[in-house]
Protein backbone atom coordinates (compact mmCIF):
# COMPACT_ATOMS: atom_id res chain seq x y z
CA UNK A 1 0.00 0.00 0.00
CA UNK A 2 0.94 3.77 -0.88
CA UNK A 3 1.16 5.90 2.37
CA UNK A 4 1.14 9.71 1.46
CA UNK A 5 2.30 12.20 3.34
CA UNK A 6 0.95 16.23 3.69
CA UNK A 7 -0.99 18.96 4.10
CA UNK A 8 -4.69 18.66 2.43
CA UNK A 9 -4.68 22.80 1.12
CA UNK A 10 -0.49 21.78 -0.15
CA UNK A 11 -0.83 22.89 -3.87
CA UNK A 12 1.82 19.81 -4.26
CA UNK A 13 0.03 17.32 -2.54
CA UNK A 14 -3.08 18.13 -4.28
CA UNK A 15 -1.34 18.00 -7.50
CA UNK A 16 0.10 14.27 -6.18
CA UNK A 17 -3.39 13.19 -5.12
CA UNK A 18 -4.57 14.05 -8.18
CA UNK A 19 -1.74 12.36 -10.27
CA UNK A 20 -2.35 8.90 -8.45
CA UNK A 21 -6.13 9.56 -8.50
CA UNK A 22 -6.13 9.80 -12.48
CA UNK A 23 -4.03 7.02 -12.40
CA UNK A 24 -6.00 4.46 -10.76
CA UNK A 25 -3.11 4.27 -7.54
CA UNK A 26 -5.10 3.48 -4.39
CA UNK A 27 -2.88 5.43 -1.39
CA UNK A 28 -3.57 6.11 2.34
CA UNK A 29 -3.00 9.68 3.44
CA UNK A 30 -1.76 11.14 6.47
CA UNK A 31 -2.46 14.89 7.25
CA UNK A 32 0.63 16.40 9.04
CA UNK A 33 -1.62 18.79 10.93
CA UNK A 34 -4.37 16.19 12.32
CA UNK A 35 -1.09 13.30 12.77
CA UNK A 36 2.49 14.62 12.79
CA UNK A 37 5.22 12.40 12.07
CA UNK A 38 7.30 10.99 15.25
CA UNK A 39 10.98 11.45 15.40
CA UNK A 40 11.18 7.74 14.35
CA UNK A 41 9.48 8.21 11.05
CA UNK A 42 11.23 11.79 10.58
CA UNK A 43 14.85 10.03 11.20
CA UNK A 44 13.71 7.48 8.67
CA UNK A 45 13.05 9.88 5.79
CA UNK A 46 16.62 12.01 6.52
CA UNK A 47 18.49 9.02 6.51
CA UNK A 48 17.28 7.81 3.08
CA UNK A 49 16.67 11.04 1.27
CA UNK A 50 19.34 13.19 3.33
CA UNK A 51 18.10 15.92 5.57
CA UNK A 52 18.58 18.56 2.96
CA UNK A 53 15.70 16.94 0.59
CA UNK A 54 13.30 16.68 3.58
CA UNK A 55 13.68 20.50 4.63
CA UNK A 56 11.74 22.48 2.78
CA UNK A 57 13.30 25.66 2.55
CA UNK A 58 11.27 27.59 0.55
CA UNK A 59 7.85 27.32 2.50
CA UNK A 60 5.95 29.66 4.77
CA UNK A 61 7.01 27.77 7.67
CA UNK A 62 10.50 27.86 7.30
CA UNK A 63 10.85 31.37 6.58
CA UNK A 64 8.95 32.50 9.66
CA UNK A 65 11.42 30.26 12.06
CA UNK A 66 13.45 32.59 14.09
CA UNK A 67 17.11 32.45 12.55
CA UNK A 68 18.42 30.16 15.36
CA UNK A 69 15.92 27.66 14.79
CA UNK A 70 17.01 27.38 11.33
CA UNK A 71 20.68 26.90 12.07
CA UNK A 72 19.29 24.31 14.56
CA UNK A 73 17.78 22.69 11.56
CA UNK A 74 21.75 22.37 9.90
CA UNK A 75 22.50 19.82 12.88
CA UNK A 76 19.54 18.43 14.29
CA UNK A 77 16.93 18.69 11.32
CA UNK A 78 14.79 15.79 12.94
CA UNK A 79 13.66 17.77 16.13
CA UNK A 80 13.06 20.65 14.19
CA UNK A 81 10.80 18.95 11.59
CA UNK A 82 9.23 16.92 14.51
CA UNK A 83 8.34 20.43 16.11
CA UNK A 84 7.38 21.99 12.94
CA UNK A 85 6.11 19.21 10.18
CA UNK A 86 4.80 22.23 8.06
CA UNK A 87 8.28 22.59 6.88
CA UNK A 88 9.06 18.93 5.71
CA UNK A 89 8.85 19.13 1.78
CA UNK A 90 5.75 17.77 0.38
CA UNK A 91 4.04 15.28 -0.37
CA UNK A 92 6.45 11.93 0.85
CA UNK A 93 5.64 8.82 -0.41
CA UNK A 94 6.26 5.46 0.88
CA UNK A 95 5.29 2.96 -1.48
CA UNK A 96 7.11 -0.57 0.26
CA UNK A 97 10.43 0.10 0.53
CA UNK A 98 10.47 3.15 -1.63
CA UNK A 99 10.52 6.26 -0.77
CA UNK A 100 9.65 9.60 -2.80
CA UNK A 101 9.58 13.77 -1.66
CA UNK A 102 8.01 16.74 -3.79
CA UNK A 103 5.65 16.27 -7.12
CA UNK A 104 7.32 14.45 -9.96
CA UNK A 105 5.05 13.11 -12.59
CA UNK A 106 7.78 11.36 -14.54
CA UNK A 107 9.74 9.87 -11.24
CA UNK A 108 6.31 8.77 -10.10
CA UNK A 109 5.22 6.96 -13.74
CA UNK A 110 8.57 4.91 -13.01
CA UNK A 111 8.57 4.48 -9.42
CA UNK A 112 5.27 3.95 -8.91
CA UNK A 113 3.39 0.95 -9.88
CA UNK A 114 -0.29 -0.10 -9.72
């Protein structure tokens, strides 16, 4: 089974949805606001897709950290995603033993299977 992880009102995870809906791909999702990941599941993700793909840098969330959270972030990104989930990239995507961050229509079509 598909596990997919977000925010519902994500423009990316809408347009992921919506790419696996079209597509026939049954998934399970998990709504960072109403279940944030645990530290395990966090520590998972950085250690397969390195910490720098997991931040996302570029949101609302991590631009409104104060600066020393941040810098936090360059040496312990795990407790600072666990305390803030809005500013893991979006969606992730654990289909078995793969695992996939951000929208990517063409990594999805080969990673992804029915």
């Amino acid at each position: 089974m598909i596990r997919l992880y977000g925010i519902v009102n994500c423009d990316t995870v809408k347009k992921a949805r919506g790419w696996l809906d079209a597509k026939g791909i049954a998934y399970e999702f998990e709504d960072f606001k109403k279940t944030p990941p645990d530290a395990a599941l966090v520590q998972h993700w950085c250690e397969v897709l390195g910490a720098d793909a997991v931040v996302n840098r570029r949101g609302t969330t991590w631009r409104k950290l104060d600066p020393t959270t941040q810098a936090r972030a360059e040496k312990d990104a795990v407790a600072v995603l666990v305390k803030h989930p809005s500013a893991i990239k979006r969606p992730v995507i654990e289909a078995g033993a793969d695992l996939l961050i951000g929208f990517d229509p063409n990594r999805y079509s080969q990673r992804l299977k029915r």
